[in-house]
N, C-alpha and C. Protein backbone atom coordinates (compact mmCIF):
# COMPACT_ATOMS: atom_id res chain seq x y z
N UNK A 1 0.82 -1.20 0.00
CA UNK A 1 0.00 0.00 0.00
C UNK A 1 0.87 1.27 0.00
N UNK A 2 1.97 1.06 0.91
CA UNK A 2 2.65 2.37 0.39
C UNK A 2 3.26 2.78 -0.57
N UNK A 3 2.79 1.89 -1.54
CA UNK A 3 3.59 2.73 -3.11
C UNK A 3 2.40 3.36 -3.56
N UNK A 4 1.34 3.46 -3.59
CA UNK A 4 -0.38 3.72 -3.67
C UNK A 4 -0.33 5.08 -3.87
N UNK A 5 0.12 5.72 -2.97
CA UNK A 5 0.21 7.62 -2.89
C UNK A 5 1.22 7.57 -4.34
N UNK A 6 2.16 7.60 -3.97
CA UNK A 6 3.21 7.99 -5.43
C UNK A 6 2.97 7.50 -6.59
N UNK A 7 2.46 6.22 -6.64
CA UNK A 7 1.85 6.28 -8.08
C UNK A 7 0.64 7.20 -8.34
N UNK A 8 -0.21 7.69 -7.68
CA UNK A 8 -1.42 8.77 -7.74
C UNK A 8 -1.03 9.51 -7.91
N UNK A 9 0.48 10.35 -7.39
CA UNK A 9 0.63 11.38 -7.13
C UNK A 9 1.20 11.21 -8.76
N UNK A 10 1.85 10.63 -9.26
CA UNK A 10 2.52 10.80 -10.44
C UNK A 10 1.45 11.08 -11.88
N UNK A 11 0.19 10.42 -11.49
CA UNK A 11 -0.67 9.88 -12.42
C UNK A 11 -1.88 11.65 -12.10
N UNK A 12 -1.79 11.88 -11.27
CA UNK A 12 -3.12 12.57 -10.87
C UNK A 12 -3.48 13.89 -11.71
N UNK A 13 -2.47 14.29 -12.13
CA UNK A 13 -2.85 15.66 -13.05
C UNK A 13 -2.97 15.16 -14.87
N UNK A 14 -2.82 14.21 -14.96
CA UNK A 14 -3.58 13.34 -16.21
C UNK A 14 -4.84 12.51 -15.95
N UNK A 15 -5.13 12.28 -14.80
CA UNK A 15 -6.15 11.10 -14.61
C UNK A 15 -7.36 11.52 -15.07
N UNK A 16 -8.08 12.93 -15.39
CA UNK A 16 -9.01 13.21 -15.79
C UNK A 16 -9.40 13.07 -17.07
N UNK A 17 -7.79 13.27 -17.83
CA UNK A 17 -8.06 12.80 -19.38
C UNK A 17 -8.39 11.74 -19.64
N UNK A 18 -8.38 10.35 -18.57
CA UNK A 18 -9.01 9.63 -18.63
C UNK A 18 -9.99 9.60 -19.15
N UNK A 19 -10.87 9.89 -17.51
CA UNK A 19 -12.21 9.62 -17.47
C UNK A 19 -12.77 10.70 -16.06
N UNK A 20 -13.47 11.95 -16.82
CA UNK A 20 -13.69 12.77 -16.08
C UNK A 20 -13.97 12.83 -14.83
N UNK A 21 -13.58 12.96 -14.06
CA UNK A 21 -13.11 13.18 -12.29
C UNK A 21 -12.80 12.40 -12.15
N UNK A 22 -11.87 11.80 -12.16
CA UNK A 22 -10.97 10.06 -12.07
C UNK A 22 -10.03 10.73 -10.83
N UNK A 23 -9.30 11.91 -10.77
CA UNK A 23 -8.71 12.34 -10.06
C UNK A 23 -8.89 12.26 -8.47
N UNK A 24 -10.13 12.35 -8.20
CA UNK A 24 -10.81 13.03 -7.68
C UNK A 24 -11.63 11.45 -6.89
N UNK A 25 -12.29 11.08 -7.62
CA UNK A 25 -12.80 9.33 -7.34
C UNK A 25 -11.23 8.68 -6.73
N UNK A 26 -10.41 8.46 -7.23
CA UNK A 26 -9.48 7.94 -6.97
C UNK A 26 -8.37 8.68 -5.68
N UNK A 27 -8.53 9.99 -5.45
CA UNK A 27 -8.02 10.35 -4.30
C UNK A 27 -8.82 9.96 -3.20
N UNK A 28 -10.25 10.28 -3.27
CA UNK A 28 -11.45 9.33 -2.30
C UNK A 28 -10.87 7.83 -1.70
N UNK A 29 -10.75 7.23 -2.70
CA UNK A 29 -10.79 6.01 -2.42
C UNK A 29 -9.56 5.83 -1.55
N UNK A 30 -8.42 6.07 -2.03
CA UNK A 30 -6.72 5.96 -1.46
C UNK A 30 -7.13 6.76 -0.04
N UNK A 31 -7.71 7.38 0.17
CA UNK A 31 -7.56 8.48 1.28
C UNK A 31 -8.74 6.88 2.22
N UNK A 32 -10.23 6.63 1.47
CA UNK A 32 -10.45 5.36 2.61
C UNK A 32 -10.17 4.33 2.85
N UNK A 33 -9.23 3.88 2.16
CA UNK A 33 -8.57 2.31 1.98
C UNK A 33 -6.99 3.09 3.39
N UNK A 34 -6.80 3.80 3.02
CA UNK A 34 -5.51 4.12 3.92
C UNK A 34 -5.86 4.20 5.58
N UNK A 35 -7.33 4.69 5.48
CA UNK A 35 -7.84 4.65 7.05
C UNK A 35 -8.34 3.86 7.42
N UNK A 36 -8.93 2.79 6.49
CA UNK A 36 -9.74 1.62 6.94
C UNK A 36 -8.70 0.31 6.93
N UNK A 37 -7.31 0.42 6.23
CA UNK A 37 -6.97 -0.63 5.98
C UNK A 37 -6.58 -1.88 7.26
N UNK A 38 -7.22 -2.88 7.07
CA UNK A 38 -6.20 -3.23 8.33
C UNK A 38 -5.14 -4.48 8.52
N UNK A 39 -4.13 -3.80 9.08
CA UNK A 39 -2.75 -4.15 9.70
C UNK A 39 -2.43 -5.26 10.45
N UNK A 40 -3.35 -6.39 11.07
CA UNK A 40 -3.10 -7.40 11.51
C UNK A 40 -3.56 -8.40 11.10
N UNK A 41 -3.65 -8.37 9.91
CA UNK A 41 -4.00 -9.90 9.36
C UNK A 41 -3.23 -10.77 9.09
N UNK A 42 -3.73 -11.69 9.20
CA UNK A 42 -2.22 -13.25 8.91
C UNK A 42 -1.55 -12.68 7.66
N UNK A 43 -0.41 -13.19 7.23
CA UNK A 43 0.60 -12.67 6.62
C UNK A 43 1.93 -13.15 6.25
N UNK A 44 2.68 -13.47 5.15
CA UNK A 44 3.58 -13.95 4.80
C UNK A 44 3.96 -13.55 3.59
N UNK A 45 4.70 -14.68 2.45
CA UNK A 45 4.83 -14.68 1.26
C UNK A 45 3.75 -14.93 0.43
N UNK A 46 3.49 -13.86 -0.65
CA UNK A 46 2.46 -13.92 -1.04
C UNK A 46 3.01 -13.54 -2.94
N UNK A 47 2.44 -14.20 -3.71
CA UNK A 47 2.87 -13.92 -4.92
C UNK A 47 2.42 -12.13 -5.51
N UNK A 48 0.94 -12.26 -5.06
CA UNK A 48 0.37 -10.37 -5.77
C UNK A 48 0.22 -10.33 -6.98
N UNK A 49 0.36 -11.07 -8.07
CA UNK A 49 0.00 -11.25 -9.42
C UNK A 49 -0.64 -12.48 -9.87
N UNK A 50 -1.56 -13.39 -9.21
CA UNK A 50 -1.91 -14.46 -9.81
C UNK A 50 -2.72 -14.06 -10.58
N UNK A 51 -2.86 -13.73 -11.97
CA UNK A 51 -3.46 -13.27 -13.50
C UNK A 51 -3.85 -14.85 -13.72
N UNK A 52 -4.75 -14.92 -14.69
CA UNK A 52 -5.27 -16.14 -15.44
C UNK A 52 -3.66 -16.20 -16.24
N UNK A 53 -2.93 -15.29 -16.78
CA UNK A 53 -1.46 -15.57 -17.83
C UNK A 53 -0.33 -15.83 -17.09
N UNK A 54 -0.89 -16.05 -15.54
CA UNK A 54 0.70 -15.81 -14.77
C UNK A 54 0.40 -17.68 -13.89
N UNK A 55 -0.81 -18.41 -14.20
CA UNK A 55 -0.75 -20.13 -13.80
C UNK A 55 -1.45 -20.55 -15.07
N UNK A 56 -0.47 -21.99 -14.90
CA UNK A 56 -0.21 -23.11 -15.89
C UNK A 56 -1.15 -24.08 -15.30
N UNK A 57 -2.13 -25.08 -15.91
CA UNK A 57 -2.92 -26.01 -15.74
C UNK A 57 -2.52 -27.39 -16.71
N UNK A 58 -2.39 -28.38 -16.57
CA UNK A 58 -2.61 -29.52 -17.14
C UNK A 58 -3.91 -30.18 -16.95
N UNK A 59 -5.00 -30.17 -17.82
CA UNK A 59 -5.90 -30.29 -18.03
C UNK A 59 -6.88 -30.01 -16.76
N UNK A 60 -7.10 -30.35 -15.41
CA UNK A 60 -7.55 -29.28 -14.58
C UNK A 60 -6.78 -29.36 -13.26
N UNK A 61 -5.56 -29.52 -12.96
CA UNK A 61 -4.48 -29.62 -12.60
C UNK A 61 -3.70 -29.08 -12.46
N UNK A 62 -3.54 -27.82 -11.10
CA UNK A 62 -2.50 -26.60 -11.73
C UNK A 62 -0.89 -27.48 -11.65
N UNK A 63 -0.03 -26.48 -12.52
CA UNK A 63 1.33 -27.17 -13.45
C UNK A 63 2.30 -26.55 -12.88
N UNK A 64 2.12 -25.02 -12.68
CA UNK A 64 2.85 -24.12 -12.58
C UNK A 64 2.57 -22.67 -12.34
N UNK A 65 3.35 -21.78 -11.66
CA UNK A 65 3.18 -20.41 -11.35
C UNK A 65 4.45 -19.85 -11.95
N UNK A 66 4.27 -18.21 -12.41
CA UNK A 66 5.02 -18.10 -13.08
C UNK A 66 5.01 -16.58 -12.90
N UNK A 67 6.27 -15.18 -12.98
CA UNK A 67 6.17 -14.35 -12.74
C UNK A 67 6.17 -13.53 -11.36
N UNK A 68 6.95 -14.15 -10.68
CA UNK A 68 7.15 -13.71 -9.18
C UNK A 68 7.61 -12.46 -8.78
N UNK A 69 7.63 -11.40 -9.89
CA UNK A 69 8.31 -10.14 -9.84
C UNK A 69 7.56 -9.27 -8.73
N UNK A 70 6.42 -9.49 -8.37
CA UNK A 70 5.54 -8.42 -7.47
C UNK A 70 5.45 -9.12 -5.66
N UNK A 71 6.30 -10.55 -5.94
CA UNK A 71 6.10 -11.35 -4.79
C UNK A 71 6.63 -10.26 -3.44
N UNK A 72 6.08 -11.01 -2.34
CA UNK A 72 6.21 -9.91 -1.06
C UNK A 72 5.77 -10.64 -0.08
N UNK A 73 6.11 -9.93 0.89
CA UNK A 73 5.64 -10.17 2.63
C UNK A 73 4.40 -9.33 2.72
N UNK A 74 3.05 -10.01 2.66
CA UNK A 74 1.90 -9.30 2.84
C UNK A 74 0.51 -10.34 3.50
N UNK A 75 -0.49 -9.54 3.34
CA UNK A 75 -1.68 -10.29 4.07
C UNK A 75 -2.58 -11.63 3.12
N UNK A 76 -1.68 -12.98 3.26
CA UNK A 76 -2.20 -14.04 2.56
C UNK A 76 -4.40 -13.54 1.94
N UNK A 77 -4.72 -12.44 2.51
CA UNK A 77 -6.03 -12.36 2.06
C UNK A 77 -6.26 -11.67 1.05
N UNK A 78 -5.02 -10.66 0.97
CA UNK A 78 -5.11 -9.53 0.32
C UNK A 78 -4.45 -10.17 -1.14
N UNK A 79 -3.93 -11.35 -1.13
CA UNK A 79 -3.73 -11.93 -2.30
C UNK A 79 -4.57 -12.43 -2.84
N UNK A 80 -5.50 -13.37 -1.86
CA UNK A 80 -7.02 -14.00 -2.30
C UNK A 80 -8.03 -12.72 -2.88
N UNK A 81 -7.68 -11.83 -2.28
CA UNK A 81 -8.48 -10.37 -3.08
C UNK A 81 -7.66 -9.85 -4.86
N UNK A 82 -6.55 -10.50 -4.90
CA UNK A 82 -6.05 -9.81 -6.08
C UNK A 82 -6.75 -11.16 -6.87
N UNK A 83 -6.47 -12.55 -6.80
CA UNK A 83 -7.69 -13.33 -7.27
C UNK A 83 -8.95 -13.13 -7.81
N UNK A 84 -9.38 -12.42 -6.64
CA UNK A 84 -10.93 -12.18 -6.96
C UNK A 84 -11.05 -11.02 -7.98
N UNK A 85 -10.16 -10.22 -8.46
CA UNK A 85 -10.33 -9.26 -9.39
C UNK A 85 -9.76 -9.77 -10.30
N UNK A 86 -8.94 -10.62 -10.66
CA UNK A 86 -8.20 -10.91 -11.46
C UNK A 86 -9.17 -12.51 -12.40
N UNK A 87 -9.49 -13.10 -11.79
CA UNK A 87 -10.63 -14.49 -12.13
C UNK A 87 -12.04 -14.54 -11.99
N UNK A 88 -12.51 -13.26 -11.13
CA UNK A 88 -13.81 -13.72 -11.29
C UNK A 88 -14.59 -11.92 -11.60
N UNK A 89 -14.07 -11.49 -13.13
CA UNK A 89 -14.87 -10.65 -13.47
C UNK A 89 -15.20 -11.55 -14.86
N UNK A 90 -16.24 -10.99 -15.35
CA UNK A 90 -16.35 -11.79 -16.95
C UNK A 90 -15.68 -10.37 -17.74
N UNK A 91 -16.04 -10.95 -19.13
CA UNK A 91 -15.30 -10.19 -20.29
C UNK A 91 -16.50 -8.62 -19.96
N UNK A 92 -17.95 -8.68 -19.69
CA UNK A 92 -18.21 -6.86 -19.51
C UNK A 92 -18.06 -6.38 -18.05
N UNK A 93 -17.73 -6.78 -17.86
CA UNK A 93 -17.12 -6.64 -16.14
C UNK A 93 -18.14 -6.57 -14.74
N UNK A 94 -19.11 -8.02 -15.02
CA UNK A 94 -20.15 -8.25 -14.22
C UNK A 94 -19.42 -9.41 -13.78
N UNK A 95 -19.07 -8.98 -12.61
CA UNK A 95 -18.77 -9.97 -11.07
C UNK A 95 -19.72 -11.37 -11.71
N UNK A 96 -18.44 -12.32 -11.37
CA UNK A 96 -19.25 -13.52 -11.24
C UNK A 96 -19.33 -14.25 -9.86
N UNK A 97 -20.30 -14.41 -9.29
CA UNK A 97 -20.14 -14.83 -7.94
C UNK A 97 -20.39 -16.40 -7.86
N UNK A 98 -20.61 -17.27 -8.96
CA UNK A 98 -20.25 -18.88 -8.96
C UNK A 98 -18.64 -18.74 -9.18
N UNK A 99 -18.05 -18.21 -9.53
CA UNK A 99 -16.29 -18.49 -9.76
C UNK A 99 -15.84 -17.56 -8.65
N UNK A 100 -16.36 -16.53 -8.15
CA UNK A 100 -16.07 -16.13 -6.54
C UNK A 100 -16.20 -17.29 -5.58
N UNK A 101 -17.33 -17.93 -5.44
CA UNK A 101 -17.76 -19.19 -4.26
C UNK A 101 -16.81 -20.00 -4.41
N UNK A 102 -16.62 -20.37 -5.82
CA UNK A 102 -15.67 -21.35 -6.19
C UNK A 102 -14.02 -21.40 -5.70
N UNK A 103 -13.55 -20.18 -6.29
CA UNK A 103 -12.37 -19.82 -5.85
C UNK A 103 -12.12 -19.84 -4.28
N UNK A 104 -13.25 -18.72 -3.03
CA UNK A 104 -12.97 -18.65 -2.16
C UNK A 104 -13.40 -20.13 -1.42
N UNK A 105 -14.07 -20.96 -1.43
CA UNK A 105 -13.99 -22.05 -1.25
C UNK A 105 -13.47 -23.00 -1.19
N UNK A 106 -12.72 -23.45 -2.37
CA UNK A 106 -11.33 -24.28 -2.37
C UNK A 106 -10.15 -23.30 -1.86
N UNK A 107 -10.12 -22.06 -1.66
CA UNK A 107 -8.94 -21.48 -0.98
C UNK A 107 -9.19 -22.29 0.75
N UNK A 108 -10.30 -21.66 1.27
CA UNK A 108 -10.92 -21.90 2.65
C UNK A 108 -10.33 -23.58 2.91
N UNK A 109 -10.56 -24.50 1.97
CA UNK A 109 -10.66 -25.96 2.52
C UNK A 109 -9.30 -26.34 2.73
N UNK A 110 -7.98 -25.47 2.01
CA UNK A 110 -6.98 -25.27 2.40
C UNK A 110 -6.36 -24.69 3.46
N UNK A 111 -6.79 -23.55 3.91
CA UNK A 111 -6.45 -22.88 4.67
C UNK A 111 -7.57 -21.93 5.23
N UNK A 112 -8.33 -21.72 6.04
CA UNK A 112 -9.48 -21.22 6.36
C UNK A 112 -9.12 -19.58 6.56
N UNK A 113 -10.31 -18.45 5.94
CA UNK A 113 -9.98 -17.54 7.17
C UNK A 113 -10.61 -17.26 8.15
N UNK A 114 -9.32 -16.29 8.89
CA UNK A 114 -9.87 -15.97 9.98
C UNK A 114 -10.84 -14.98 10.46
N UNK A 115 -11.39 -14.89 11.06
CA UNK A 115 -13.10 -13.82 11.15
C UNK A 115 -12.15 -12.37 10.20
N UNK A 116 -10.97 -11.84 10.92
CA UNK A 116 -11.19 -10.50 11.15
C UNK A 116 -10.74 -10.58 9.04
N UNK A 117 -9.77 -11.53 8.28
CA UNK A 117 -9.75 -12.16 7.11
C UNK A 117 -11.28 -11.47 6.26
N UNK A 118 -11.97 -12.49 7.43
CA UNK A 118 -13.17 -12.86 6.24
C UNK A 118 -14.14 -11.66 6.04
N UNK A 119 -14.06 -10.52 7.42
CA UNK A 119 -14.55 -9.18 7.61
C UNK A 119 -14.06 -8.38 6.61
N UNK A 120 -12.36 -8.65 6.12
CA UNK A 120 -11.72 -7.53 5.88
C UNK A 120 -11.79 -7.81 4.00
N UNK A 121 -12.16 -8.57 3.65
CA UNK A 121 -12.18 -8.87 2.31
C UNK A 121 -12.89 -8.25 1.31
N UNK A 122 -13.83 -7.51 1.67
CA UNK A 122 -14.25 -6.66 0.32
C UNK A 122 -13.42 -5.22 0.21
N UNK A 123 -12.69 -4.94 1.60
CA UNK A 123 -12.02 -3.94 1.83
C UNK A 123 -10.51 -4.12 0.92
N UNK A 124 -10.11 -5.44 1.14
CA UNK A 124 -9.00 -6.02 0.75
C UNK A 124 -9.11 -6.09 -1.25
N UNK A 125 -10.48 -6.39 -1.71
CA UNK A 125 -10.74 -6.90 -2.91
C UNK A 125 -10.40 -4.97 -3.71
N UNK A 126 -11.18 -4.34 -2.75
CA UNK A 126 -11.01 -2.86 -3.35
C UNK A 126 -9.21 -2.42 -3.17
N UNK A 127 -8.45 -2.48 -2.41
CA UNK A 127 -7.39 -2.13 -2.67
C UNK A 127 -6.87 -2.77 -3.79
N UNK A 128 -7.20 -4.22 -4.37
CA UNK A 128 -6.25 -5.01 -5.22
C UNK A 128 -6.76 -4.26 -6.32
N UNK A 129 -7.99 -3.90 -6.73
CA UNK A 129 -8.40 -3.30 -7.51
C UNK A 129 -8.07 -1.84 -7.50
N UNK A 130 -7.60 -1.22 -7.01
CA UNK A 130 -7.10 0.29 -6.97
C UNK A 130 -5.53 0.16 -7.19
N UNK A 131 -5.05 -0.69 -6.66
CA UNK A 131 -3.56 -1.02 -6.83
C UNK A 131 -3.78 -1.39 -8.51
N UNK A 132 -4.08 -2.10 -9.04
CA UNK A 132 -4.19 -2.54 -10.36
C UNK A 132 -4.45 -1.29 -11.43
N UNK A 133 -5.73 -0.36 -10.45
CA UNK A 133 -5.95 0.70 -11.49
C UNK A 133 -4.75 1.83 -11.69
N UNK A 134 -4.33 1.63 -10.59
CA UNK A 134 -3.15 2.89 -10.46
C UNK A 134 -1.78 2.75 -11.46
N UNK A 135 -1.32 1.31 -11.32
CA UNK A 135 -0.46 1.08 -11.77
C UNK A 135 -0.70 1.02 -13.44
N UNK A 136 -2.06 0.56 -13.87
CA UNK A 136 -2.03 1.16 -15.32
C UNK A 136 -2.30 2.31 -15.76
N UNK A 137 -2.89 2.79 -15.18
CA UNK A 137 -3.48 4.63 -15.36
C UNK A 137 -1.77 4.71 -15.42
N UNK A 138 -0.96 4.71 -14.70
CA UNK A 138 0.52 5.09 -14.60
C UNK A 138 1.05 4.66 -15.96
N UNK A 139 1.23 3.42 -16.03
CA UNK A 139 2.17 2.95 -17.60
C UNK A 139 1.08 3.66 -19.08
N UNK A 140 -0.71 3.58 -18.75
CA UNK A 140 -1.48 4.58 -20.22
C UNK A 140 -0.49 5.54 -20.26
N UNK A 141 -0.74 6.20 -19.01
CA UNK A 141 -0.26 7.80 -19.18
C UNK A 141 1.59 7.56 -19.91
N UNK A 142 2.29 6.82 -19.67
CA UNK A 142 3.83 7.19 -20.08
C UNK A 142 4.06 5.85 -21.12
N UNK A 143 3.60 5.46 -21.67
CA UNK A 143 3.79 4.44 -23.11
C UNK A 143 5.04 5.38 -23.91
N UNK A 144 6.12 5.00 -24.38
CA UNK A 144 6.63 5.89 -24.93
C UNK A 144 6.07 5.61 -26.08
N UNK A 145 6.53 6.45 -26.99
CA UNK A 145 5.88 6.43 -28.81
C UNK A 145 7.01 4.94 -29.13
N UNK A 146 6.13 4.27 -29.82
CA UNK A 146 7.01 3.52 -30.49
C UNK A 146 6.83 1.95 -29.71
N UNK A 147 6.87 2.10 -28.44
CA UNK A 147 7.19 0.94 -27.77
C UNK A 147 6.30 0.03 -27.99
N UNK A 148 6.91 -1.98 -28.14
CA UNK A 148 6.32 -2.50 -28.38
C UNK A 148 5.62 -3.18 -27.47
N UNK A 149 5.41 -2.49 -26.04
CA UNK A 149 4.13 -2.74 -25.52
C UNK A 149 2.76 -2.14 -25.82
N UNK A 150 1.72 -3.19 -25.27
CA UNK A 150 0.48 -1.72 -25.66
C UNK A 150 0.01 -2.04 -24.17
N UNK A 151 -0.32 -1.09 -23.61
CA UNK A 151 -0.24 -0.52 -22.29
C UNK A 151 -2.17 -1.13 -21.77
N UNK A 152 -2.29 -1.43 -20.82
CA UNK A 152 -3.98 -2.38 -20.69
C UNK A 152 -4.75 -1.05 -20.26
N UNK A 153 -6.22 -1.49 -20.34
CA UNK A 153 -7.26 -0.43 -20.13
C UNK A 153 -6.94 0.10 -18.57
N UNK A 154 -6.94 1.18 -17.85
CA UNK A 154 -6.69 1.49 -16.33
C UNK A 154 -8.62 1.38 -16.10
N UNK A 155 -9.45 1.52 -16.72
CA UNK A 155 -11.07 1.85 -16.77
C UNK A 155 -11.32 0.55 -16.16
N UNK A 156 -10.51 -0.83 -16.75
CA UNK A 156 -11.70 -1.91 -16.50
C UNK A 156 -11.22 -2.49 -14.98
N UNK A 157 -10.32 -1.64 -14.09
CA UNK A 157 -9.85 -1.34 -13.26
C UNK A 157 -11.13 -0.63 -11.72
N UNK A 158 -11.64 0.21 -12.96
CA UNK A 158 -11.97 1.11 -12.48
C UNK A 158 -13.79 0.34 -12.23
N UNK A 159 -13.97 -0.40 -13.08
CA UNK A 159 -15.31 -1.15 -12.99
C UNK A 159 -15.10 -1.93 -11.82
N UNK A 160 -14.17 -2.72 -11.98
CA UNK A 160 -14.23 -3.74 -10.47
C UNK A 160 -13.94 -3.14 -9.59
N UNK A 161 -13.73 -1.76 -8.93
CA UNK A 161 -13.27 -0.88 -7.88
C UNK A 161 -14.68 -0.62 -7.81
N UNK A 162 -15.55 -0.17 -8.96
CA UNK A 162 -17.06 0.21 -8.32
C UNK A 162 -17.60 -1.07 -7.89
N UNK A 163 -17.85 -2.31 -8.10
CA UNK A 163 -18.23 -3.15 -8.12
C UNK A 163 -17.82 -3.56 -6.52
N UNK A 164 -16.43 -3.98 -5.97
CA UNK A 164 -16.37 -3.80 -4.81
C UNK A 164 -16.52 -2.77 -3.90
N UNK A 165 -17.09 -1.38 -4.22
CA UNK A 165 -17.64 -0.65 -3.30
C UNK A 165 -18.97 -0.77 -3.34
N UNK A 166 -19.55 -1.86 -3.87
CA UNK A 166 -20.66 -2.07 -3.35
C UNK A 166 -21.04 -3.01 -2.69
N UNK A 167 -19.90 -4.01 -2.69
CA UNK A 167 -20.06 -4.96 -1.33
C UNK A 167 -19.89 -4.65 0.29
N UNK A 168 -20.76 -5.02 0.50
CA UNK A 168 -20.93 -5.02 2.17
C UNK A 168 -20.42 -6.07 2.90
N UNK A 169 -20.58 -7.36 2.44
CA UNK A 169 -19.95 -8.69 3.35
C UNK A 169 -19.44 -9.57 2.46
N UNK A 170 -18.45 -9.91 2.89
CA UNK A 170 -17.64 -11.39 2.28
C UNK A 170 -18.95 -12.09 1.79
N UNK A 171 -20.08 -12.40 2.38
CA UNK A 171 -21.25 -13.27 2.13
C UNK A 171 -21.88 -12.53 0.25
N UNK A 172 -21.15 -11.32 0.18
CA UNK A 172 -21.90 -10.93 -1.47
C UNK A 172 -21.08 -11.69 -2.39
N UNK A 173 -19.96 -12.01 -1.55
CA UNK A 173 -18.59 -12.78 -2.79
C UNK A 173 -19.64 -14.29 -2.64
N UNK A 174 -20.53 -14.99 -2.18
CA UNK A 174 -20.94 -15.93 -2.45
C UNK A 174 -20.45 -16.72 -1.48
N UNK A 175 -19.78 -16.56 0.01
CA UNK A 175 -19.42 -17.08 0.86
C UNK A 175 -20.22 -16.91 2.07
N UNK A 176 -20.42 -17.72 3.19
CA UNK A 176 -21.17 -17.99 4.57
C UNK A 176 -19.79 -17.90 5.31
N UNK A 177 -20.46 -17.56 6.88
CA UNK A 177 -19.53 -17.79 7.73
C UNK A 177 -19.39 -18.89 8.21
């Protein structure tokens, strides 16, 4: 979370060319994720990029993980939240909550969470999603001319950030206590 400010801060006097008051939505949010976030959740090594392009399957069998560049010492939930933005939006960016149940379910039968975990997870799902938006709003805005990357939408970022501010309980991801 503390790289969160400086990428905003770098991004913030373009963010409107976005998408009008993006600036502004997005200082909101960083300013309540920074006061609400919370600091004692279980915690270790955590990868932070599991993308559908970053695991390998043999027919339904995972093979392999791949891309450990973002790996870190963080809150094992807050990874299960980069999951949930990362696998269970569809292609127009309507939350699927059978591949939410799914996912957080076989995570749980592995390793359960814990109440304050299972409280803190739509809180957790919105930072992975603001972390995600920030960091592409950052690379849109500075693509150099020429380069043979093409830089991803920061918007569809910005859908699953609304989408988790409208959850109220781990129970909307399709989970019971």
């Amino acid at each position: 979370m503390a790289s969160w400010r400086p990428l905003l801060a770098d991004s913030i006097d373009q963010a409107d060319t976005i998408s009008e008051g993006l600036a502004a939505e997005l200082t909101a949010e960083l300013d309540h994720l920074e006061a609400h976030w919370p600091r004692e959740l279980p915690s270790g090594v955590i990868h932070a990029d599991l993308f559908p392009d970053n695991v390998f399957f043999l027919g339904d069998r995972l093979s392999g993980l791949i891309d450990f560049y973002f790996a870190c010492n963080d809150a094992f939930a807050y990874d299960v939240a980069i999951c949930l933005n990362a696998w269970c939006f569809e292609p127009d960016m309507s939350f699927n909550v059978t591949k939410a149940r799914a996912l957080l379910n076989a995570y749980r039968a592995v390793r359960p969470f814990t109440q304050a975990e299972f409280d803190a997870l739509p809180l957790l799902a919105r930072g992975a999603a603001l972390r995600f938006l920030l960091t592409r709003l950052h690379d849109w805005l500075r693509v150099p001319e020429g380069a043979l990357v093409t830089p991803k939408d920061p918007l569809e970022y910005l859908k699953k950030l609304r989408v988790h501010q409208s959850v109220a309980t781990a129970t909307d991801y399709g989970l019971s206590e």
